[in-house]
PDB file of N, CA and C in Angstrom:
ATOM      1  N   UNK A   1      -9.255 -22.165   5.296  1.00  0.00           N
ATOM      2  CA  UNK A   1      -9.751 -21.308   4.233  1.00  0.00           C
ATOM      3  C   UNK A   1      -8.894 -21.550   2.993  1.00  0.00           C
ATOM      4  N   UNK A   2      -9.618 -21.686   2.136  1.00  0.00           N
ATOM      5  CA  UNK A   2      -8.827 -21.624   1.011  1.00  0.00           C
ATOM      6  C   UNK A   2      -8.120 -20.776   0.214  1.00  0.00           C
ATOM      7  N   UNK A   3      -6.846 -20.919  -0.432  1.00  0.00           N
ATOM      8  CA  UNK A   3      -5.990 -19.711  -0.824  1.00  0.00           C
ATOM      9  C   UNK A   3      -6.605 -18.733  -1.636  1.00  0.00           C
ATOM     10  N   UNK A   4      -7.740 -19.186  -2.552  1.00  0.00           N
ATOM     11  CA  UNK A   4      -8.733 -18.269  -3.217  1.00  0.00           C
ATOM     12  C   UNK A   4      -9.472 -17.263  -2.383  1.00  0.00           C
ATOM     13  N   UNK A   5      -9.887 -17.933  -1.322  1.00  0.00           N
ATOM     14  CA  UNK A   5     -10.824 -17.314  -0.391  1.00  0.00           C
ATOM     15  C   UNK A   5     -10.144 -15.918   0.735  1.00  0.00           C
ATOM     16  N   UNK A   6      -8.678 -16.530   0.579  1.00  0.00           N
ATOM     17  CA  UNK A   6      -8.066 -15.618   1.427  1.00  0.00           C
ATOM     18  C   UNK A   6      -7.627 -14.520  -0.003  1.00  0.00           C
ATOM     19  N   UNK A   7      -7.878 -14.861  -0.630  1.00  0.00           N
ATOM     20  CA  UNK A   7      -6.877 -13.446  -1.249  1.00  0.00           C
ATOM     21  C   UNK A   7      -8.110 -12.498  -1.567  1.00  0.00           C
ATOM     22  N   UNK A   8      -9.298 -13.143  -1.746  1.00  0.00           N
ATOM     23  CA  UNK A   8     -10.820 -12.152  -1.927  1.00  0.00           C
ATOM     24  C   UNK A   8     -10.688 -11.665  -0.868  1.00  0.00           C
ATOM     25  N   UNK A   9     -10.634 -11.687   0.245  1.00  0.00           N
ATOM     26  CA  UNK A   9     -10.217 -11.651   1.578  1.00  0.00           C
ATOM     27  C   UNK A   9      -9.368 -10.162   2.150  1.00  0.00           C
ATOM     28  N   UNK A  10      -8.484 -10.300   1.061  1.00  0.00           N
ATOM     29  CA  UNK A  10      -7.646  -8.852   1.158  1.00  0.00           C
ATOM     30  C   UNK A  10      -7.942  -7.729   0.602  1.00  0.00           C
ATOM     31  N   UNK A  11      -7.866  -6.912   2.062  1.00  0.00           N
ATOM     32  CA  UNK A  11      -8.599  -5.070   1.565  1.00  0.00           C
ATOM     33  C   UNK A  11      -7.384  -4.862   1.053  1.00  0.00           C
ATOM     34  N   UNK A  12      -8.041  -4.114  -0.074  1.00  0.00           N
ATOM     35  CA  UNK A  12      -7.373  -2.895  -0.989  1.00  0.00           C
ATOM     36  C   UNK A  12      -7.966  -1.600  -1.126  1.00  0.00           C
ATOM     37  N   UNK A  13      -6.937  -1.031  -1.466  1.00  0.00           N
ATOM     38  CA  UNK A  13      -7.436   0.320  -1.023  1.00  0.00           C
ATOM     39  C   UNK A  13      -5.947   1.352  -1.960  1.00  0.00           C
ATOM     40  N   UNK A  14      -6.719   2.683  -2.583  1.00  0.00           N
ATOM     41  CA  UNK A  14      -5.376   3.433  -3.593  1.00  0.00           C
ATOM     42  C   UNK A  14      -5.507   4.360  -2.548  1.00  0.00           C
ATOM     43  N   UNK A  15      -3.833   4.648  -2.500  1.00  0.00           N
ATOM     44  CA  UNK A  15      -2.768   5.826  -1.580  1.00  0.00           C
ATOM     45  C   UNK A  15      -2.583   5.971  -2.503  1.00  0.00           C
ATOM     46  N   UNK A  16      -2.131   7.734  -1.959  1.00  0.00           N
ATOM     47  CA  UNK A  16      -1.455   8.460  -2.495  1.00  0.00           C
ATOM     48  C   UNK A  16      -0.023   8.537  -1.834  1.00  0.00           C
ATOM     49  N   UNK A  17       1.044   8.340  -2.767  1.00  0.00           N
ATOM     50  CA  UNK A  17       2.595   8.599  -2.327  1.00  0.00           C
ATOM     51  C   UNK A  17       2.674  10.540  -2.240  1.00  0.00           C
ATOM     52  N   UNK A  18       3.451  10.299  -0.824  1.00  0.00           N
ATOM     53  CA  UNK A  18       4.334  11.339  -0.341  1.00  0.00           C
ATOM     54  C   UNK A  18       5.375  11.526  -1.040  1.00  0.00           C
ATOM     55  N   UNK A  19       6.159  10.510  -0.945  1.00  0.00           N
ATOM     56  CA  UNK A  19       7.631  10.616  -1.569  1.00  0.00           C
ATOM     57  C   UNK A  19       7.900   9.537  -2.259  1.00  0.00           C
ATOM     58  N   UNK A  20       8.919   9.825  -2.885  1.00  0.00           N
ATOM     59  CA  UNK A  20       9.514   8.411  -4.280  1.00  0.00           C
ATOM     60  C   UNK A  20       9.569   6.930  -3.977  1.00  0.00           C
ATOM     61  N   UNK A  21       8.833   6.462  -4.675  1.00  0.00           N
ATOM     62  CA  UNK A  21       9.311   4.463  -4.071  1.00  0.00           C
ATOM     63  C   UNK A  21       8.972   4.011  -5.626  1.00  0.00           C
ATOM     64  N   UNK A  22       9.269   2.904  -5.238  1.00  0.00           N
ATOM     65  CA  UNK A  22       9.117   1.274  -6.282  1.00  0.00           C
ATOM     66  C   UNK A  22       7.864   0.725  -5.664  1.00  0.00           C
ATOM     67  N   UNK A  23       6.987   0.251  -6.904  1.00  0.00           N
ATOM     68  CA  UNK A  23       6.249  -0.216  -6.589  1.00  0.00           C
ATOM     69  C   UNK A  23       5.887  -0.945  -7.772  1.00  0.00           C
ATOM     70  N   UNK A  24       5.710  -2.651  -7.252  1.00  0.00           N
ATOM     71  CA  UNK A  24       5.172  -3.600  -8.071  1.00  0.00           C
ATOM     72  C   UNK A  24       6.441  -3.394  -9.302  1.00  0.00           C
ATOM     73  N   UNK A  25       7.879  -3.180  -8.890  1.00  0.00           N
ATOM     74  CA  UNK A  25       8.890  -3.113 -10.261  1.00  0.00           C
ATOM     75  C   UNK A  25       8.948  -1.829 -10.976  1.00  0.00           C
ATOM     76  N   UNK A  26       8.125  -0.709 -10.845  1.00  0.00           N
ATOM     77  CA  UNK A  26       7.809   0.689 -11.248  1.00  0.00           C
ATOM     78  C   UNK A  26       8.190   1.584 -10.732  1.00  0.00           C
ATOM     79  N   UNK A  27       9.062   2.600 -10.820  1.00  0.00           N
ATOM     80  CA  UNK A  27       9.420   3.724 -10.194  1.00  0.00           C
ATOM     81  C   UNK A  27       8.134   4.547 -10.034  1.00  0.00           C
ATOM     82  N   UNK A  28       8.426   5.109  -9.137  1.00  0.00           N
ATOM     83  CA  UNK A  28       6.468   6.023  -8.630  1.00  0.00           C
ATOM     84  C   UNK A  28       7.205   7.457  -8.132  1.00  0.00           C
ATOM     85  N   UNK A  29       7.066   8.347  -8.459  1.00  0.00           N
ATOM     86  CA  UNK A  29       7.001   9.847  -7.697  1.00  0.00           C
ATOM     87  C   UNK A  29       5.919  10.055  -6.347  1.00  0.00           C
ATOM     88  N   UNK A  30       6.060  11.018  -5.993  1.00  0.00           N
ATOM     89  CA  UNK A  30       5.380  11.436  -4.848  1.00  0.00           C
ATOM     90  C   UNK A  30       4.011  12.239  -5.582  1.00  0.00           C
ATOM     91  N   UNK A  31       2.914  12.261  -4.904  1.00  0.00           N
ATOM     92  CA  UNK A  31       1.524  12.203  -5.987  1.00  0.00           C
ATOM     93  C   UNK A  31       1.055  11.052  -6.781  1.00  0.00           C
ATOM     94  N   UNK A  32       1.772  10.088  -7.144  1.00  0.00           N
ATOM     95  CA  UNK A  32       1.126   8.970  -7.544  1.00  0.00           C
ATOM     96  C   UNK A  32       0.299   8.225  -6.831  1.00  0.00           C
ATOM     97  N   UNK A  33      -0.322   7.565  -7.488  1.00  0.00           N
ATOM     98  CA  UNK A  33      -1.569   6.808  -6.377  1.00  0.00           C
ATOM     99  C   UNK A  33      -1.157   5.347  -7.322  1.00  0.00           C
ATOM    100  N   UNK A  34      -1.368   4.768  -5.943  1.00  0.00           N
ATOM    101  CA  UNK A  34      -0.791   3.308  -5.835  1.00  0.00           C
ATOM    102  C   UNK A  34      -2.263   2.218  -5.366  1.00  0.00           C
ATOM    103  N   UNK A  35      -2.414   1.290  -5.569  1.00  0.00           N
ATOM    104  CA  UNK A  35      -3.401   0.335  -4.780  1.00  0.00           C
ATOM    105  C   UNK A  35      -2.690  -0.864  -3.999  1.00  0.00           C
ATOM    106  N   UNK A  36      -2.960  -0.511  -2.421  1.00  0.00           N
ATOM    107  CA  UNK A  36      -1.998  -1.896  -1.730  1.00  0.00           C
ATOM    108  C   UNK A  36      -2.837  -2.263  -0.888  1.00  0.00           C
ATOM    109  N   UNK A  37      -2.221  -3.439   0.018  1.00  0.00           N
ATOM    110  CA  UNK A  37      -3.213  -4.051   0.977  1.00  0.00           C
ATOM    111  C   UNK A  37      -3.031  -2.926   1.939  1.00  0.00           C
ATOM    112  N   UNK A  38      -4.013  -3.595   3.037  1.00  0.00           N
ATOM    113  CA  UNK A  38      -3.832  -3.257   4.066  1.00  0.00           C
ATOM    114  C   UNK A  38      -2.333  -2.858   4.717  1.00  0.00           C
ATOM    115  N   UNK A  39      -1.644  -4.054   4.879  1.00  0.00           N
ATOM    116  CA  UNK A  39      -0.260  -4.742   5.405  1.00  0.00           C
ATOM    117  C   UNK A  39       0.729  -3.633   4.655  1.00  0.00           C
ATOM    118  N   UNK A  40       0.590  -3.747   3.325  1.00  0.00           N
ATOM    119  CA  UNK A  40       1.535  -2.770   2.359  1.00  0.00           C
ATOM    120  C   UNK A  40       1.271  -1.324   2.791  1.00  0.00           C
ATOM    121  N   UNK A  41      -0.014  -0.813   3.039  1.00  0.00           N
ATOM    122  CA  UNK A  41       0.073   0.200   3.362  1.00  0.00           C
ATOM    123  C   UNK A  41       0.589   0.953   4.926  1.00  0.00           C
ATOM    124  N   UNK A  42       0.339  -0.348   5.461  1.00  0.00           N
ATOM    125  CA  UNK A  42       1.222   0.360   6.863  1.00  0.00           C
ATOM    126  C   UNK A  42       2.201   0.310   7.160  1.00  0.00           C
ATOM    127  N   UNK A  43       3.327  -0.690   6.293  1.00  0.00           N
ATOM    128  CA  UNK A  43       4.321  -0.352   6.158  1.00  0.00           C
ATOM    129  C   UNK A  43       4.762   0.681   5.195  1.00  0.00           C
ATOM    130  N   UNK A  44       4.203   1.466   4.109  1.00  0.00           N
ATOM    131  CA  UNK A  44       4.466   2.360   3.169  1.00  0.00           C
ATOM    132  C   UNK A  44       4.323   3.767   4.884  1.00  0.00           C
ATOM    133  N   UNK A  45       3.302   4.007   5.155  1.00  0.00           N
ATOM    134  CA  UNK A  45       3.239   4.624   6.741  1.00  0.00           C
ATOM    135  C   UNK A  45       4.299   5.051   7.539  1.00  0.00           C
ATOM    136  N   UNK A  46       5.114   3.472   7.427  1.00  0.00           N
ATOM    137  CA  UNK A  46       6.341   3.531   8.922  1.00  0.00           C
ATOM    138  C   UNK A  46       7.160   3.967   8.394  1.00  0.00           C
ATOM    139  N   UNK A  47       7.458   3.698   6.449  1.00  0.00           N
ATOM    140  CA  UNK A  47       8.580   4.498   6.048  1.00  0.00           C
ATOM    141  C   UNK A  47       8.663   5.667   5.413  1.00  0.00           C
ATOM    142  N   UNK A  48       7.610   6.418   6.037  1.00  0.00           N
ATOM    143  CA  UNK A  48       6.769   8.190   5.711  1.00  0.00           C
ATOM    144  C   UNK A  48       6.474   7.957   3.815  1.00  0.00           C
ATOM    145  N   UNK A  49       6.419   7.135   2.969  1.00  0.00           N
ATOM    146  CA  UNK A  49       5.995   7.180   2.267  1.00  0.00           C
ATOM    147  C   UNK A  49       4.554   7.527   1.473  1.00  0.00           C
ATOM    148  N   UNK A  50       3.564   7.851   2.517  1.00  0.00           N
ATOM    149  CA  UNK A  50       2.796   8.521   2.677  1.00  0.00           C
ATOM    150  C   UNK A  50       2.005   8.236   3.736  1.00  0.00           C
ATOM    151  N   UNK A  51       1.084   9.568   3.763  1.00  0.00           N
ATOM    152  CA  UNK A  51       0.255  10.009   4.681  1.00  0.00           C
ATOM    153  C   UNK A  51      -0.927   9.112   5.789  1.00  0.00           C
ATOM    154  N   UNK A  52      -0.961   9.239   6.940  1.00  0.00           N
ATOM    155  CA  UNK A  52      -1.808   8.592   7.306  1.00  0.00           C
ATOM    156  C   UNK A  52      -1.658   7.466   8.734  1.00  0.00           C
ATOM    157  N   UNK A  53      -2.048   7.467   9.844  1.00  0.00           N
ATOM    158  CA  UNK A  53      -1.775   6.346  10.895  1.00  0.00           C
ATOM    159  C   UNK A  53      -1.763   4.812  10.584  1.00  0.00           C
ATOM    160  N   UNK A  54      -1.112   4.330  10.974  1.00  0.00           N
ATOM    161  CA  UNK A  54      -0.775   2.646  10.998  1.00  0.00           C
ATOM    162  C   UNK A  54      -2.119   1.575  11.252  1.00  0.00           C
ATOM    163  N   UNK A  55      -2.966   1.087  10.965  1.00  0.00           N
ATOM    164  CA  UNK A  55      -3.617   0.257  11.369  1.00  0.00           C
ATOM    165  C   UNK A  55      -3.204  -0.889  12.704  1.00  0.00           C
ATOM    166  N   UNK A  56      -3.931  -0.706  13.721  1.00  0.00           N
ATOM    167  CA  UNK A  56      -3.339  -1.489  15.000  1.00  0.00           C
ATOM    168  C   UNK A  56      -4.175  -2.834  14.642  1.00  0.00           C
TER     169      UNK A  56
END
Protein backbone atom coordinates (compact mmCIF):
# COMPACT_ATOMS: atom_id res chain seq x y z
CA UNK A 1 0.00 0.00 0.00
CA UNK A 2 1.13 3.12 -0.59
CA UNK A 3 2.22 5.76 2.04
CA UNK A 4 -0.65 8.06 0.67
CA UNK A 5 -3.05 5.33 0.87
CA UNK A 6 -2.14 4.42 4.35
CA UNK A 7 -2.43 7.72 5.89
CA UNK A 8 -6.23 8.17 4.16
CA UNK A 9 -6.33 5.04 5.92
CA UNK A 10 -6.11 6.54 9.43
CA UNK A 11 -9.28 7.03 11.69
CA UNK A 12 -9.55 10.21 13.29
CA UNK A 13 -11.64 11.09 15.56
CA UNK A 14 -11.87 14.65 18.35
CA UNK A 15 -11.53 13.73 22.30
CA UNK A 16 -12.14 15.48 24.77
CA UNK A 17 -9.13 15.91 27.45
CA UNK A 18 -9.67 14.98 31.10
CA UNK A 19 -6.60 16.41 32.28
CA UNK A 20 -3.56 18.66 31.08
CA UNK A 21 -1.22 17.38 28.16
CA UNK A 22 0.82 18.62 25.08
CA UNK A 23 -0.41 18.12 22.12
CA UNK A 24 1.02 18.49 18.57
CA UNK A 25 3.71 21.21 20.61
CA UNK A 26 0.53 23.02 22.40
CA UNK A 27 -0.24 23.04 25.91
CA UNK A 28 -4.08 21.76 26.18
CA UNK A 29 -6.17 21.96 29.55
CA UNK A 30 -8.62 19.45 30.51
CA UNK A 31 -11.99 20.21 28.32
CA UNK A 32 -10.13 20.78 25.28
CA UNK A 33 -10.91 18.73 22.37
CA UNK A 34 -8.12 17.38 20.48
CA UNK A 35 -8.30 15.23 17.00
CA UNK A 36 -6.01 11.92 17.16
CA UNK A 37 -5.75 8.59 15.63
CA UNK A 38 -6.94 5.77 16.71
CA UNK A 39 -3.35 4.59 18.27
CA UNK A 40 -3.02 8.26 19.93
CA UNK A 41 -6.10 7.90 21.45
CA UNK A 42 -5.56 4.76 23.31
CA UNK A 43 -2.68 5.66 24.53
CA UNK A 44 -4.09 9.26 25.71
CA UNK A 45 -6.72 6.28 27.62
CA UNK A 46 -3.79 4.33 29.41
CA UNK A 47 -2.49 7.64 30.67
CA UNK A 48 -6.21 8.70 32.11
CA UNK A 49 -5.93 11.61 29.89
CA UNK A 50 -9.26 11.14 28.98
CA UNK A 51 -12.30 9.28 29.05
CA UNK A 52 -13.16 6.11 27.49
CA UNK A 53 -11.95 2.09 26.94
CA UNK A 54 -8.83 1.15 24.92
CA UNK A 55 -9.52 -0.23 21.52
CA UNK A 56 -8.44 -4.12 21.48
Amino acid sequence: MSRKKEEAAVTRETVTLTASHKHAGKDCKAGDQITVTTKQKDWLISKGKIAGTAAK
